[in-house]
N, C-alpha and C. Protein backbone atom coordinates (compact mmCIF):
# COMPACT_ATOMS: atom_id res chain seq x y z
N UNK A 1 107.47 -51.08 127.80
CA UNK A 1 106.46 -51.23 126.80
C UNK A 1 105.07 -51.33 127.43
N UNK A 2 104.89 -51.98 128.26
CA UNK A 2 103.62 -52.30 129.03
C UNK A 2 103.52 -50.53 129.50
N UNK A 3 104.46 -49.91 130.39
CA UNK A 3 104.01 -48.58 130.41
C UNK A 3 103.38 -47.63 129.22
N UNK A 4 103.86 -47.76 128.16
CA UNK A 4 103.19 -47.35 126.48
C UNK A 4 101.78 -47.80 126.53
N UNK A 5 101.82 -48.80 126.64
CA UNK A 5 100.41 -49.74 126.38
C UNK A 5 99.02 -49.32 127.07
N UNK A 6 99.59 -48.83 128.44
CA UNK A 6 98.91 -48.47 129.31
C UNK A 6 97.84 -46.70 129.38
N UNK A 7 99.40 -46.41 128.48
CA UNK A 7 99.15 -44.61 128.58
C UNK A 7 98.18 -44.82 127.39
N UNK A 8 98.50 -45.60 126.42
CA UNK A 8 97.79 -45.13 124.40
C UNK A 8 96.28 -45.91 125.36
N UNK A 9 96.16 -46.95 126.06
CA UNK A 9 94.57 -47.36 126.61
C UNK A 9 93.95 -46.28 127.47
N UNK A 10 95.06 -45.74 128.15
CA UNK A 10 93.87 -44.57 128.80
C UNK A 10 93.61 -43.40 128.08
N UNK A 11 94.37 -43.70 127.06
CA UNK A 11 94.23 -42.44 126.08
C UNK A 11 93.01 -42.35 125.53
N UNK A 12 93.14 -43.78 124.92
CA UNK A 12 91.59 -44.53 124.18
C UNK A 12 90.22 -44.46 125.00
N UNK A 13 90.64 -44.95 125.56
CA UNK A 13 89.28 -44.62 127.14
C UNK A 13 88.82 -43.20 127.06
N UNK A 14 89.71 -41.98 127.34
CA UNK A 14 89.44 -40.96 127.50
C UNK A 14 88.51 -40.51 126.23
N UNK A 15 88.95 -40.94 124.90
CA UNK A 15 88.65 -40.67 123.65
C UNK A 15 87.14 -40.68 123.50
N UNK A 16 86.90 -42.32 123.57
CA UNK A 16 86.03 -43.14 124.13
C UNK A 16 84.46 -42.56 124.26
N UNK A 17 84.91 -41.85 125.64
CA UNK A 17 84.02 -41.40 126.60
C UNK A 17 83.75 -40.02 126.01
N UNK A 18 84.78 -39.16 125.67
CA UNK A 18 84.57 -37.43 125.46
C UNK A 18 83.31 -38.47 124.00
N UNK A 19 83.79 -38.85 123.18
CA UNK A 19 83.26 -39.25 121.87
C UNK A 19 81.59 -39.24 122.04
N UNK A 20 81.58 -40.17 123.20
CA UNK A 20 80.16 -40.62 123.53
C UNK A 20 79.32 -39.90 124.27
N UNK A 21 80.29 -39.20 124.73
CA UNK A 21 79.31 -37.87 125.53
C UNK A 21 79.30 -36.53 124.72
N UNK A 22 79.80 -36.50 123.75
CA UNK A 22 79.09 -35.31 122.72
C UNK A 22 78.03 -35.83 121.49
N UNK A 23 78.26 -37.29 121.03
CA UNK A 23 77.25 -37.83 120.57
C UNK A 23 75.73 -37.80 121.66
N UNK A 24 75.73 -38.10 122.73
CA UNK A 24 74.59 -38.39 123.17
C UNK A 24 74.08 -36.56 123.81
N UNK A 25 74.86 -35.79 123.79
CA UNK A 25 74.90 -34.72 123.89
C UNK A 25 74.29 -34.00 122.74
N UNK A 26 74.68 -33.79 121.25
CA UNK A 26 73.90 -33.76 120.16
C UNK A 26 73.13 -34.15 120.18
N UNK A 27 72.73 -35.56 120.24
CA UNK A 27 71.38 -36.54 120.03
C UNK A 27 70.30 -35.82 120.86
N UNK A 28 70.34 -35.39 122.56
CA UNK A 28 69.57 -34.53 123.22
C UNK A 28 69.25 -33.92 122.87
N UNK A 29 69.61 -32.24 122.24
CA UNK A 29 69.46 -31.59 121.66
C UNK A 29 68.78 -31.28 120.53
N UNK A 30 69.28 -32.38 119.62
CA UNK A 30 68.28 -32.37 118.37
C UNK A 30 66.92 -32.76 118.72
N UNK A 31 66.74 -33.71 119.42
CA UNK A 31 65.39 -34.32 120.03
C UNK A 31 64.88 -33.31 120.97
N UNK A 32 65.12 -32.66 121.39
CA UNK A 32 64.79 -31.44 122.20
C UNK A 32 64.43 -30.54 121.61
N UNK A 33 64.67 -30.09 120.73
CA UNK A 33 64.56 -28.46 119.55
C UNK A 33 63.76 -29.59 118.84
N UNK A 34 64.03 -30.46 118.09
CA UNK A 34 62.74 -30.95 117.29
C UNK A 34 61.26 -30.89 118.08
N UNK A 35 61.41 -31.24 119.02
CA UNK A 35 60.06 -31.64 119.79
C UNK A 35 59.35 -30.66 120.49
N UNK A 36 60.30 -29.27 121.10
CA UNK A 36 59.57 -27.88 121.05
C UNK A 36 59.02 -27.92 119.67
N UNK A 37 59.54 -27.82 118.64
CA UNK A 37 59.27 -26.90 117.34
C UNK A 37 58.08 -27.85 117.42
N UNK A 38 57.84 -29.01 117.04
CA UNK A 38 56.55 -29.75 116.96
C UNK A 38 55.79 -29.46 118.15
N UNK A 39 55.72 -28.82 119.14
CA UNK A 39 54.60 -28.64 120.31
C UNK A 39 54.51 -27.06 120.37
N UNK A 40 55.07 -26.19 120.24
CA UNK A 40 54.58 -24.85 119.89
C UNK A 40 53.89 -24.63 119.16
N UNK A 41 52.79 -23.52 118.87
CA UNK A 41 51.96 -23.18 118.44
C UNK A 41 52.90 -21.99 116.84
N UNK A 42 52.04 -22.26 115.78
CA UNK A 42 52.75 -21.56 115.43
C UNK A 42 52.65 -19.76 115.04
N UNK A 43 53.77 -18.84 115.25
CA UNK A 43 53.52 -18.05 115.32
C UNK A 43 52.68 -16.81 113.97
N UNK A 44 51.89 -16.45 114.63
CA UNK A 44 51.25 -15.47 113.15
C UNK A 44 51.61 -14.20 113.38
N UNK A 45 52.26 -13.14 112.87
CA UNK A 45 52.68 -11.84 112.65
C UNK A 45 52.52 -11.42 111.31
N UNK A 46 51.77 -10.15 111.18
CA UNK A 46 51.53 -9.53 110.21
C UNK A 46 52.67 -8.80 110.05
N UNK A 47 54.01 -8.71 109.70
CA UNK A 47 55.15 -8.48 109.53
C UNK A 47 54.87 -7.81 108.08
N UNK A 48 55.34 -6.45 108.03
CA UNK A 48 55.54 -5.80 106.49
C UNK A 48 56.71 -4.98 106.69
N UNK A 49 57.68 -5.29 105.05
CA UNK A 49 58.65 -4.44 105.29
C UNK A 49 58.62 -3.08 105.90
N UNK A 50 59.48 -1.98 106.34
CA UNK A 50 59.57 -0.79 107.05
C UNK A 50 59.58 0.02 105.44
N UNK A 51 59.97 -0.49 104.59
CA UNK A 51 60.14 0.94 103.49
C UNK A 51 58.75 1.35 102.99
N UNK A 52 58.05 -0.07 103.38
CA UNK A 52 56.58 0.29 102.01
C UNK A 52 55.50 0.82 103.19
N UNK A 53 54.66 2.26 102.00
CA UNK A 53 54.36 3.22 102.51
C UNK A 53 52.60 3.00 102.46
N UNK A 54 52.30 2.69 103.54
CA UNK A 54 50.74 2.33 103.39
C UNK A 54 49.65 4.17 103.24
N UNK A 55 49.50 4.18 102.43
CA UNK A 55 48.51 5.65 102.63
C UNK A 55 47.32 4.91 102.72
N UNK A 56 46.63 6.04 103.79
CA UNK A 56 45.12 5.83 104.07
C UNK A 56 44.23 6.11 102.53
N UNK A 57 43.01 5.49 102.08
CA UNK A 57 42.37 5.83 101.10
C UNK A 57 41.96 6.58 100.75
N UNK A 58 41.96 7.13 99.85
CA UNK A 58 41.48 8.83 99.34
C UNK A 58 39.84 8.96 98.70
N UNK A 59 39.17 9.67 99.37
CA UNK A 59 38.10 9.58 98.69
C UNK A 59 37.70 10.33 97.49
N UNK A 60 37.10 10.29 96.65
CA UNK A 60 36.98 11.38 95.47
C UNK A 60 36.61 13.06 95.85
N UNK A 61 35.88 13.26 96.70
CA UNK A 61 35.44 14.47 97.37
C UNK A 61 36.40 14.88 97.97
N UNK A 62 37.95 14.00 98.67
CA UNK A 62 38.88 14.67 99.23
C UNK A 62 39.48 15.58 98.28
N UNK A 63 39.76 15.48 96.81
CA UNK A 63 39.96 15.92 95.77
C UNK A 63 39.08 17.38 95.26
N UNK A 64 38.49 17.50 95.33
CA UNK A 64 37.36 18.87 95.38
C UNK A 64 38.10 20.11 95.67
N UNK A 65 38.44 20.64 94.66
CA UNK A 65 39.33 21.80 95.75
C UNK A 65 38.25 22.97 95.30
N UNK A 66 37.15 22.97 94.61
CA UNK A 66 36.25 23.99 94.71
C UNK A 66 35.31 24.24 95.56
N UNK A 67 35.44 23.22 96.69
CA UNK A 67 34.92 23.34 98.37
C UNK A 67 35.83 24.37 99.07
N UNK A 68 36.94 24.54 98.83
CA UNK A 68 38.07 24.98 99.67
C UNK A 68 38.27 26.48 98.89
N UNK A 69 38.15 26.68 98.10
CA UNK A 69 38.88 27.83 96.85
C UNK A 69 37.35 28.44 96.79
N UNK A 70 37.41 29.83 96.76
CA UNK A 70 36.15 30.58 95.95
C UNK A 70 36.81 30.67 94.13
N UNK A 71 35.67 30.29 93.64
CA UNK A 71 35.61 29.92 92.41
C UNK A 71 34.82 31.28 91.47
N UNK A 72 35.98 32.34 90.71
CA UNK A 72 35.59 34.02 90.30
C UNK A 72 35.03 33.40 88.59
N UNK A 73 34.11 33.77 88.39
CA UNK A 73 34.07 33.54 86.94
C UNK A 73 34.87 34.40 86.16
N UNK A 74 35.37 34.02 84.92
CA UNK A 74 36.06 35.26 83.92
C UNK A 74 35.26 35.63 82.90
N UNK A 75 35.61 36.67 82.63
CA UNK A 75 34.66 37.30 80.97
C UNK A 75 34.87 35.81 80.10
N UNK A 76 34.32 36.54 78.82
CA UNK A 76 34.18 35.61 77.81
C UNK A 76 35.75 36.24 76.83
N UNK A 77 36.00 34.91 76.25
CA UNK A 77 37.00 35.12 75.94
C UNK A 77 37.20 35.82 74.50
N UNK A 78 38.51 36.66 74.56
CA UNK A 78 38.29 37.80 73.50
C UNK A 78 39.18 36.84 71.90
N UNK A 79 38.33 37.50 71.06
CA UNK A 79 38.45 36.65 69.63
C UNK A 79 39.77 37.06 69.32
N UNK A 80 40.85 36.25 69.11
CA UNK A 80 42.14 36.61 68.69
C UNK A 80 42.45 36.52 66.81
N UNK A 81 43.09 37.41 66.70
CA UNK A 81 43.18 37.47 64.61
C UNK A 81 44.04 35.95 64.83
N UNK A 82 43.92 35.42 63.83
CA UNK A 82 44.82 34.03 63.33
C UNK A 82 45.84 35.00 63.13
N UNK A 83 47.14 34.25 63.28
CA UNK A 83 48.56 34.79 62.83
C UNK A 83 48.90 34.98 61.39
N UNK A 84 49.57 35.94 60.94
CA UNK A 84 49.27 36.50 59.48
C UNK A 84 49.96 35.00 58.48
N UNK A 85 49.98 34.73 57.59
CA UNK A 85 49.94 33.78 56.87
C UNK A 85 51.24 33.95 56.17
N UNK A 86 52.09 32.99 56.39
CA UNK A 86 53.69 33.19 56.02
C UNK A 86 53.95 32.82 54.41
N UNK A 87 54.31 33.78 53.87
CA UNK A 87 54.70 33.33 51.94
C UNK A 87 55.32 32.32 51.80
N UNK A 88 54.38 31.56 50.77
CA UNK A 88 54.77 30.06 50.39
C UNK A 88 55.99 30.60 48.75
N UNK A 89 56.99 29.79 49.47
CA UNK A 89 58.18 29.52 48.28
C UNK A 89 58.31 28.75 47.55
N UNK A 90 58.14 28.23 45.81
CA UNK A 90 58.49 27.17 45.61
C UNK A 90 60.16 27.00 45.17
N UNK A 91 60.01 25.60 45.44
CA UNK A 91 61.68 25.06 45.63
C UNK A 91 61.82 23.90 44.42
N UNK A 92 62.56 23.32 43.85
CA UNK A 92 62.87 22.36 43.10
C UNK A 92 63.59 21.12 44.07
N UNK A 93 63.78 20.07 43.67
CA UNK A 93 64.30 18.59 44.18
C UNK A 93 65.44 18.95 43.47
N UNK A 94 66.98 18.67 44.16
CA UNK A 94 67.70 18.73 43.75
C UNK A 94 68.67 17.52 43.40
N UNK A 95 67.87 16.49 44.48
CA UNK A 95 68.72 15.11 44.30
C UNK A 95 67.98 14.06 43.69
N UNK A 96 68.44 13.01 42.85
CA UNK A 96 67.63 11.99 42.69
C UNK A 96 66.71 11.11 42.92
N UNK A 97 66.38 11.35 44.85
CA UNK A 97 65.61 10.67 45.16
C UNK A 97 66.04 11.31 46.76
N UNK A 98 64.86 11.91 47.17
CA UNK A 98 64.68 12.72 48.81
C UNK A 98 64.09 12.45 49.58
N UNK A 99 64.31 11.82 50.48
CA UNK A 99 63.68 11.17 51.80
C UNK A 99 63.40 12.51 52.88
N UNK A 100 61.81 12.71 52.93
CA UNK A 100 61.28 13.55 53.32
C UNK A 100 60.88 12.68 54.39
N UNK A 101 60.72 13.45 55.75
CA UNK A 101 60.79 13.13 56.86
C UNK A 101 59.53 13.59 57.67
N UNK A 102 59.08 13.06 58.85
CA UNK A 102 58.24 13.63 59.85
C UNK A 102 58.63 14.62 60.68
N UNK A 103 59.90 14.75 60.53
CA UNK A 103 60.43 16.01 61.25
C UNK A 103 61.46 16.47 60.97
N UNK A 104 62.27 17.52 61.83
CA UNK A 104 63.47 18.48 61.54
C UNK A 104 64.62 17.64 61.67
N UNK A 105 64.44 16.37 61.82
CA UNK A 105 65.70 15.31 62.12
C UNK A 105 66.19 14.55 61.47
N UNK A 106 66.97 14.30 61.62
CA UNK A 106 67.62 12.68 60.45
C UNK A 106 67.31 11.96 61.04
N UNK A 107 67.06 11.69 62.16
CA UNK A 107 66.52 10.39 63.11
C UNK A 107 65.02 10.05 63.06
N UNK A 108 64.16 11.13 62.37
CA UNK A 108 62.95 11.11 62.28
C UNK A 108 62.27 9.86 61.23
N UNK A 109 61.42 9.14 61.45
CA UNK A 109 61.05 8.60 60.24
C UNK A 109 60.70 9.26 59.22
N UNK A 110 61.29 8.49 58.21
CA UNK A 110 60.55 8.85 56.34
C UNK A 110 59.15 8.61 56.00
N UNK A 111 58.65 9.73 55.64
CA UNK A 111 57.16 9.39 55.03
C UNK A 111 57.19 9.20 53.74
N UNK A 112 57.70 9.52 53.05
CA UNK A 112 57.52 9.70 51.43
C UNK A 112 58.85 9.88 50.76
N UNK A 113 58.58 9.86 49.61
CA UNK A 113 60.41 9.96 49.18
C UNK A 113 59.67 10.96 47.60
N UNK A 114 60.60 12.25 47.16
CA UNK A 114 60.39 12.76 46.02
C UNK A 114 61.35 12.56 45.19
N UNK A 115 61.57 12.75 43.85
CA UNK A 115 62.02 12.60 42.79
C UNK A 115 62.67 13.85 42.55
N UNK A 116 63.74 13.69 41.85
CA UNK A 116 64.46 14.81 41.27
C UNK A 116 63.71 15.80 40.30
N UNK A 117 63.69 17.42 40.38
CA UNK A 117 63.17 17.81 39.61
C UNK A 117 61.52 18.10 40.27
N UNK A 118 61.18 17.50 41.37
CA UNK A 118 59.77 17.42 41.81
C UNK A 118 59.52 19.05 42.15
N UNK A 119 58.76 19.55 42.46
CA UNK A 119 58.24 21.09 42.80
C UNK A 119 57.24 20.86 44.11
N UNK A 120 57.81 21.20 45.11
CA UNK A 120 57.52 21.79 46.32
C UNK A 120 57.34 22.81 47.06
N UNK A 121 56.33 23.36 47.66
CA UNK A 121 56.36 24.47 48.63
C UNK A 121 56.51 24.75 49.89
N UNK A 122 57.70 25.45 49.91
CA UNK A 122 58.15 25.89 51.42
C UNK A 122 57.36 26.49 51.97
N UNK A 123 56.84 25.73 53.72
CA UNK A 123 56.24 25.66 54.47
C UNK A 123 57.02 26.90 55.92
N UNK A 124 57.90 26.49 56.05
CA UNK A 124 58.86 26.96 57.11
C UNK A 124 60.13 26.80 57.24
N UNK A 125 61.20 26.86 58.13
CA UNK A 125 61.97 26.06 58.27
C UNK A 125 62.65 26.29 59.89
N UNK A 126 63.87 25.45 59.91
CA UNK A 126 64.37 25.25 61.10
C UNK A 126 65.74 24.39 61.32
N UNK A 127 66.22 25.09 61.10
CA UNK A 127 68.05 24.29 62.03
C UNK A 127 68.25 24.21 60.39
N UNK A 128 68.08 24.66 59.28
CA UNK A 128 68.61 23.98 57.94
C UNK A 128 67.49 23.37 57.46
N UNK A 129 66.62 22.72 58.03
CA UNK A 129 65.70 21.82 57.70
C UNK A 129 64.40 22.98 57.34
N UNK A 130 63.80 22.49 56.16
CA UNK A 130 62.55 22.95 55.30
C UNK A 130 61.23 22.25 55.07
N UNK A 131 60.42 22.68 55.93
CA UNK A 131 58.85 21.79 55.83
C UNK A 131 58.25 22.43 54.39
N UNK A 132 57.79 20.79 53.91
CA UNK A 132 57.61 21.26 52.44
C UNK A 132 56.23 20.53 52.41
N UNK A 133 55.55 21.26 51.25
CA UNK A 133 54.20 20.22 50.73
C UNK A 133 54.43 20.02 48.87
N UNK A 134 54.07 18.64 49.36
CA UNK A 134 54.08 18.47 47.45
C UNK A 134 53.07 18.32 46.84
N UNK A 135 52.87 18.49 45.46
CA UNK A 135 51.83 18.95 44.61
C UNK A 135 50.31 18.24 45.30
N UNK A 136 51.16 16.46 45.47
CA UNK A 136 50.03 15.66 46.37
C UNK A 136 49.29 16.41 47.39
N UNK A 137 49.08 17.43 48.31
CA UNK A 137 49.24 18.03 49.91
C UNK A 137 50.25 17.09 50.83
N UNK A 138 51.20 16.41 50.61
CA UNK A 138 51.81 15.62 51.62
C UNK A 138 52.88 16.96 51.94
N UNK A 139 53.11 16.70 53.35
CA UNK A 139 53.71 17.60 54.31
C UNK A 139 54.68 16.25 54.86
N UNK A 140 55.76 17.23 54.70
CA UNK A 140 57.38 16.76 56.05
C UNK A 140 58.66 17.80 55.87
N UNK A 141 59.57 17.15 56.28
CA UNK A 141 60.83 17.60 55.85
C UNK A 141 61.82 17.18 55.11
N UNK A 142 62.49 18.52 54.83
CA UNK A 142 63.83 17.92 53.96
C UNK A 142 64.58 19.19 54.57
N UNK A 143 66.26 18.38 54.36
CA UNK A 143 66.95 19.15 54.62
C UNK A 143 67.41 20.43 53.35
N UNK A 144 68.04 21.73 53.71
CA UNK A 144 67.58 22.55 52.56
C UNK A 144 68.51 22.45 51.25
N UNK A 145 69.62 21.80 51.53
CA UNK A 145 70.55 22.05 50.35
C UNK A 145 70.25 20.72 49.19
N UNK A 146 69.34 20.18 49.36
CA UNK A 146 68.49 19.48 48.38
C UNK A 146 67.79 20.10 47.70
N UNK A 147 67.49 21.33 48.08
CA UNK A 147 66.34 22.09 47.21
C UNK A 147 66.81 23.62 46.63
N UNK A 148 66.55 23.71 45.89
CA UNK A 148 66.73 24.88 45.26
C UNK A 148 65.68 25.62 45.07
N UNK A 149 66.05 27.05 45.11
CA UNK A 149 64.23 28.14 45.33
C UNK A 149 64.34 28.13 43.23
N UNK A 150 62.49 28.17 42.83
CA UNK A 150 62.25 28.46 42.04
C UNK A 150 60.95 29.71 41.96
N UNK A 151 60.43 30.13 40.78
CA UNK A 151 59.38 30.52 40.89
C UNK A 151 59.49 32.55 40.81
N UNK A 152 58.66 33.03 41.46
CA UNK A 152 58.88 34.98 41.11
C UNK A 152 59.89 35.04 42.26
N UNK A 153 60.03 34.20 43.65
CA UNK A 153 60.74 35.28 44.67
C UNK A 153 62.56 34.15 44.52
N UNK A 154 62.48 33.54 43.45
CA UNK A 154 64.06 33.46 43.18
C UNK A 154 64.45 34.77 42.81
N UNK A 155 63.85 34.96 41.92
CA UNK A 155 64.47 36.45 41.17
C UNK A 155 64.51 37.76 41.96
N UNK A 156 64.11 38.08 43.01
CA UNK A 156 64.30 38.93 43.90
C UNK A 156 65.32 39.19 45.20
N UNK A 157 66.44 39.18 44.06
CA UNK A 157 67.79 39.05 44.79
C UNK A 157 68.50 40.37 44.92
């Protein structure tokens, strides 16, 4: 038993000592790196990320490209006829109430809404869709199977 006693104390001893010599070992260390960091100067670097792209400043005159280019004058420009004027159709409202649109879309907002029976003139059209003006001058769309043609060029079938 005394041999037991002997081995678990030098065990302890050994323990002991490793214990106290990595404590005072840490303790150095920290007091060491603390006390550089407090006596160095601290460092200044103008550090900028690598992606961002510094361009030099542009002056307005760099822009001038009629320094660089010979500049030809052209004639005067020739008077073009307006495009011939497309026959207005009138159409009838065919539904109770027609949400006329800002454009050729169903997704388009509604400007105005007409009444069944209302009288409109076809403007153009496109995809199905019919730009109309009503008696008011208000201009949009409607789609066409709301409307029915009235007037001299129904009868010219």
């Amino acid at each position: 038993m005394a041999q037991t006693v002997r081995s678990f104390l030098s065990f302890a001893t050994v323990i002991a000592v490793a214990l106290g010599a990595t404590i005072t070992a840490l303790s150095f260390t920290a007091d060491t790196v603390a006390r550089t960091a407090a006596e160095s100067p601290p460092v200044a670097r103008n550090l900028r990320p690598s992606y961002v792209a510094f361009l030099p400043k542009a002056e307005p005159e760099a822009f001038n490209i009629a320094r660089t280019l010979p500049v030809n004058p052209i004639a005067a420009p020739v008077a073009v006829a307006p495009p011939a004027a497309t026959p207005a159709f009138t159409h009838t409202v065919l539904a109770s109430s027609l949400r006329v649109r800002a454009g050729p879309q169903k997704t388009t907002p509604q400007v105005f809404v007409l009444e069944e029976g209302a009288e409109v003139t076809a403007l153009g059209t496109e995809r199905g869709w019919i730009e109309i003006r009503d008696r008011d001058g208000r201009t949009g769309w409607v789609y066409g199977k709301y409307l029915t043609a009235t007037g001299p060029e129904a009868k010219v079938n």
